[in-house]
N, C-alpha and C. Protein backbone atom coordinates (compact mmCIF):
# COMPACT_ATOMS: atom_id res chain seq x y z
N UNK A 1 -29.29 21.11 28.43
CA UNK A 1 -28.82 19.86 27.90
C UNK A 1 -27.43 19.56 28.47
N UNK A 2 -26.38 19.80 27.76
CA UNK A 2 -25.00 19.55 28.20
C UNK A 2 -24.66 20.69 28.48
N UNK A 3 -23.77 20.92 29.61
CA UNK A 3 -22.68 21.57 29.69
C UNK A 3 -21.79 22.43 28.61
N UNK A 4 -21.31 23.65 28.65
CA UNK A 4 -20.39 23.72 27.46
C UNK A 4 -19.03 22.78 27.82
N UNK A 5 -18.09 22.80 29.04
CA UNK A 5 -17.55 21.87 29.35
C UNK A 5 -17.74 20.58 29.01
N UNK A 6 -18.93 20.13 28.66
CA UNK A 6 -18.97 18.67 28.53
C UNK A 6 -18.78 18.45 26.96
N UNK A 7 -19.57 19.59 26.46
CA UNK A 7 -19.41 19.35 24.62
C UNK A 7 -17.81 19.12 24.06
N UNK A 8 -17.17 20.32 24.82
CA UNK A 8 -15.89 20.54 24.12
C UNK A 8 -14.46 18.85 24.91
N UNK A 9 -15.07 18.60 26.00
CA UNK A 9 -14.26 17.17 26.06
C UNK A 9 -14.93 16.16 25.08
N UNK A 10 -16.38 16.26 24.83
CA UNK A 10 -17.38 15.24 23.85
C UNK A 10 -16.39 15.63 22.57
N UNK A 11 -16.04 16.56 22.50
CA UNK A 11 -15.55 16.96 20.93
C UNK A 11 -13.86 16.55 21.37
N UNK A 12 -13.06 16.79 22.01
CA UNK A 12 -11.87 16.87 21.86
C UNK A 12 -11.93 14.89 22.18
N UNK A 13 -12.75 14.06 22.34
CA UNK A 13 -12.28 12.60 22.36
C UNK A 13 -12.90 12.13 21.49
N UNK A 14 -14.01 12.52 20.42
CA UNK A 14 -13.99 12.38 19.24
C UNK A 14 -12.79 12.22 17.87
N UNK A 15 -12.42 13.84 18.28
CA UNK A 15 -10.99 14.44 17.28
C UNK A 15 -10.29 12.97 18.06
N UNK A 16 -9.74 12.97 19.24
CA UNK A 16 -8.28 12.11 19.41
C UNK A 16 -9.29 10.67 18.20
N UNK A 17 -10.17 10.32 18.75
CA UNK A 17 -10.45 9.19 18.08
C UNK A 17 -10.36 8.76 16.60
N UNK A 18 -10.82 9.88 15.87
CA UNK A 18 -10.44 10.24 14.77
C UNK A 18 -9.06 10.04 14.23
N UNK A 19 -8.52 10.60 14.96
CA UNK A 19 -6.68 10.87 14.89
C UNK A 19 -6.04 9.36 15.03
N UNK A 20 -6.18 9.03 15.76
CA UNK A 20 -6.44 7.09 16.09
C UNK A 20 -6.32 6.21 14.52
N UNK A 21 -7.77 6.65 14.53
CA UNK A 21 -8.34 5.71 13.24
C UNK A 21 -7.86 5.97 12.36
N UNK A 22 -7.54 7.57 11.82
CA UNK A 22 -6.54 8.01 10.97
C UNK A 22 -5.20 7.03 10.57
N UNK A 23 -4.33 7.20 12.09
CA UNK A 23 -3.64 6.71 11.64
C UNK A 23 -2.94 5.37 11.67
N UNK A 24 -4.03 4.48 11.82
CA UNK A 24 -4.02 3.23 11.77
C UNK A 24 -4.07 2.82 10.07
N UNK A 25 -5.43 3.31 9.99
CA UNK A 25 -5.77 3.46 8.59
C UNK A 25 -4.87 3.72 7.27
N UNK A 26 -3.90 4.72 7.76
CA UNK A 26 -2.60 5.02 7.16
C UNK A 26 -1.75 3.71 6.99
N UNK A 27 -1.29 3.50 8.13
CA UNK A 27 -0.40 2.64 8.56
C UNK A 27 -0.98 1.05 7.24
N UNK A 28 -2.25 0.69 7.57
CA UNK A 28 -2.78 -0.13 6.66
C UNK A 28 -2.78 -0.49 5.19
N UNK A 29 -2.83 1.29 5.26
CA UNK A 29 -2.30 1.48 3.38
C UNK A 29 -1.24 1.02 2.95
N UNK A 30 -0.18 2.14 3.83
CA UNK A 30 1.58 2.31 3.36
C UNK A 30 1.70 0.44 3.61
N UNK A 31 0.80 -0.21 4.44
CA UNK A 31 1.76 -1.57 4.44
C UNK A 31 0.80 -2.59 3.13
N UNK A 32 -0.01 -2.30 2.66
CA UNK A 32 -0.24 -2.73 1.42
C UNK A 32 0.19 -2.31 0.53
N UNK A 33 0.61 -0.76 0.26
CA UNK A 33 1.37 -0.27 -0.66
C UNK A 33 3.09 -0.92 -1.16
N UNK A 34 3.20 -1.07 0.17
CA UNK A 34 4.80 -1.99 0.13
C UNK A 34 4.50 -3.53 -0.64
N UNK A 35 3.40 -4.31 -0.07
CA UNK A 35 3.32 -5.63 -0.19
C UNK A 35 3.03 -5.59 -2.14
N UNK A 36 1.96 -4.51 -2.51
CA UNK A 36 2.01 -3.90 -3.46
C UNK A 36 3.46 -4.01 -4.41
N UNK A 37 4.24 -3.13 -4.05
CA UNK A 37 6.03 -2.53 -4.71
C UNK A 37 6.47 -3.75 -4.81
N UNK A 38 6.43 -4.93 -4.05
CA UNK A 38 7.35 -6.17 -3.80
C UNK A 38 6.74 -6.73 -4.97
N UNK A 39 5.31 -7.11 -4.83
CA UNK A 39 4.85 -7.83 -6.01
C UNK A 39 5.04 -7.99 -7.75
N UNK A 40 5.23 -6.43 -7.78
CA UNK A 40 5.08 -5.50 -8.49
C UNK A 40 6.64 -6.01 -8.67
N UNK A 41 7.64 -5.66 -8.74
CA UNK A 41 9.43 -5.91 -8.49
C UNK A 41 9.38 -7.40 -8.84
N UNK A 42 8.64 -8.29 -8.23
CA UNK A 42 8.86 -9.47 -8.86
C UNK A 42 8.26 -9.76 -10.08
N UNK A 43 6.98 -9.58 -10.56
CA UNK A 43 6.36 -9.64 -11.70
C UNK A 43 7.64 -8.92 -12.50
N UNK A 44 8.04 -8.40 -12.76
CA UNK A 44 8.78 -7.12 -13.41
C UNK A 44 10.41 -8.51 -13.72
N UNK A 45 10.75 -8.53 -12.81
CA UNK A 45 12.18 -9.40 -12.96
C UNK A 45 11.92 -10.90 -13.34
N UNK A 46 10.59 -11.34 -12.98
CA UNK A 46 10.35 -12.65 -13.77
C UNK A 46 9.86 -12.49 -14.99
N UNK A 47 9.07 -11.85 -15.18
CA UNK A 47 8.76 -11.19 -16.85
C UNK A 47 10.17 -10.90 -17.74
N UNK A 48 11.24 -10.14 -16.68
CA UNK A 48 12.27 -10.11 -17.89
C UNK A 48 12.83 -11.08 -18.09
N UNK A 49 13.37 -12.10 -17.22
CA UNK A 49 14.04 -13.58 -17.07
C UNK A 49 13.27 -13.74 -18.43
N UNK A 50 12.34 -13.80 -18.50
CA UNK A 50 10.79 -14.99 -18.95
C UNK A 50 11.03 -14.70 -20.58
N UNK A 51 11.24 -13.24 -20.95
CA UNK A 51 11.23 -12.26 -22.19
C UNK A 51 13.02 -12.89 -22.34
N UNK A 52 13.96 -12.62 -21.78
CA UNK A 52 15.21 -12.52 -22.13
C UNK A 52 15.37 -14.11 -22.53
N UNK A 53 15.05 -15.23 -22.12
CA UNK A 53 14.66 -16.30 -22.68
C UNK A 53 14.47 -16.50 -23.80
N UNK A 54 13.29 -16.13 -23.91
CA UNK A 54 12.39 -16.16 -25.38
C UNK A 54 13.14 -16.07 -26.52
N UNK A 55 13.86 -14.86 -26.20
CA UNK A 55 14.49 -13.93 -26.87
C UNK A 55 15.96 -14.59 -27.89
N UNK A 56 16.77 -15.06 -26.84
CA UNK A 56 17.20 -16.62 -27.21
C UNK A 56 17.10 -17.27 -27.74
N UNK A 57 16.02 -17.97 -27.46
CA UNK A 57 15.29 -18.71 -28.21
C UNK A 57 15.40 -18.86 -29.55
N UNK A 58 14.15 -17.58 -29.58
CA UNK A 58 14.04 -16.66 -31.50
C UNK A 58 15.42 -16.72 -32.01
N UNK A 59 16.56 -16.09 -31.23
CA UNK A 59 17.84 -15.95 -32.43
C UNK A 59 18.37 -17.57 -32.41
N UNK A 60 18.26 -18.33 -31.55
CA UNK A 60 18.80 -19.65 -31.92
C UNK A 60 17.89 -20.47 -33.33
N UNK A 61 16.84 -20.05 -33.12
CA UNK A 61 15.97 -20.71 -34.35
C UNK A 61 15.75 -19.88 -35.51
N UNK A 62 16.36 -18.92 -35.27
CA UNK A 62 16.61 -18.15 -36.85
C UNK A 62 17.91 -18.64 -37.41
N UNK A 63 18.90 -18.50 -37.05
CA UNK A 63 20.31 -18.91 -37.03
C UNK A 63 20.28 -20.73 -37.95
């Protein structure tokens, strides 16, 4: 059939390919993970604006 020579380059440009896709795939995450954190940071500081408001609010209309 094949060569042993031929298997082990068949196998070693597999692995690189692998390694490739790996770390693209990575790369894909960590940059949704960020877009993720940002979102996440703003929900968080407009929610408190939004709450610290409110908040206001309540003691002006108790008062």
């Amino acid at each position: 059939m094949f060569s042993l020579r031929k298997k082990i380059t068949t196998l070693f440009w597999i692995a690189v390919g692998g390694l490739v896709l790996t770390t693209i795939y990575t790369a894909v995450l960590a940059q949704q993970g960020v877009e993720t954190k940002k979102m996440i940071t703003y929900n968080y500081k407009t929610n408190k604006h939004k709450n610290k408001s409110e908040d206001e609010q309540d003691e002006d209309a108790s008062v």
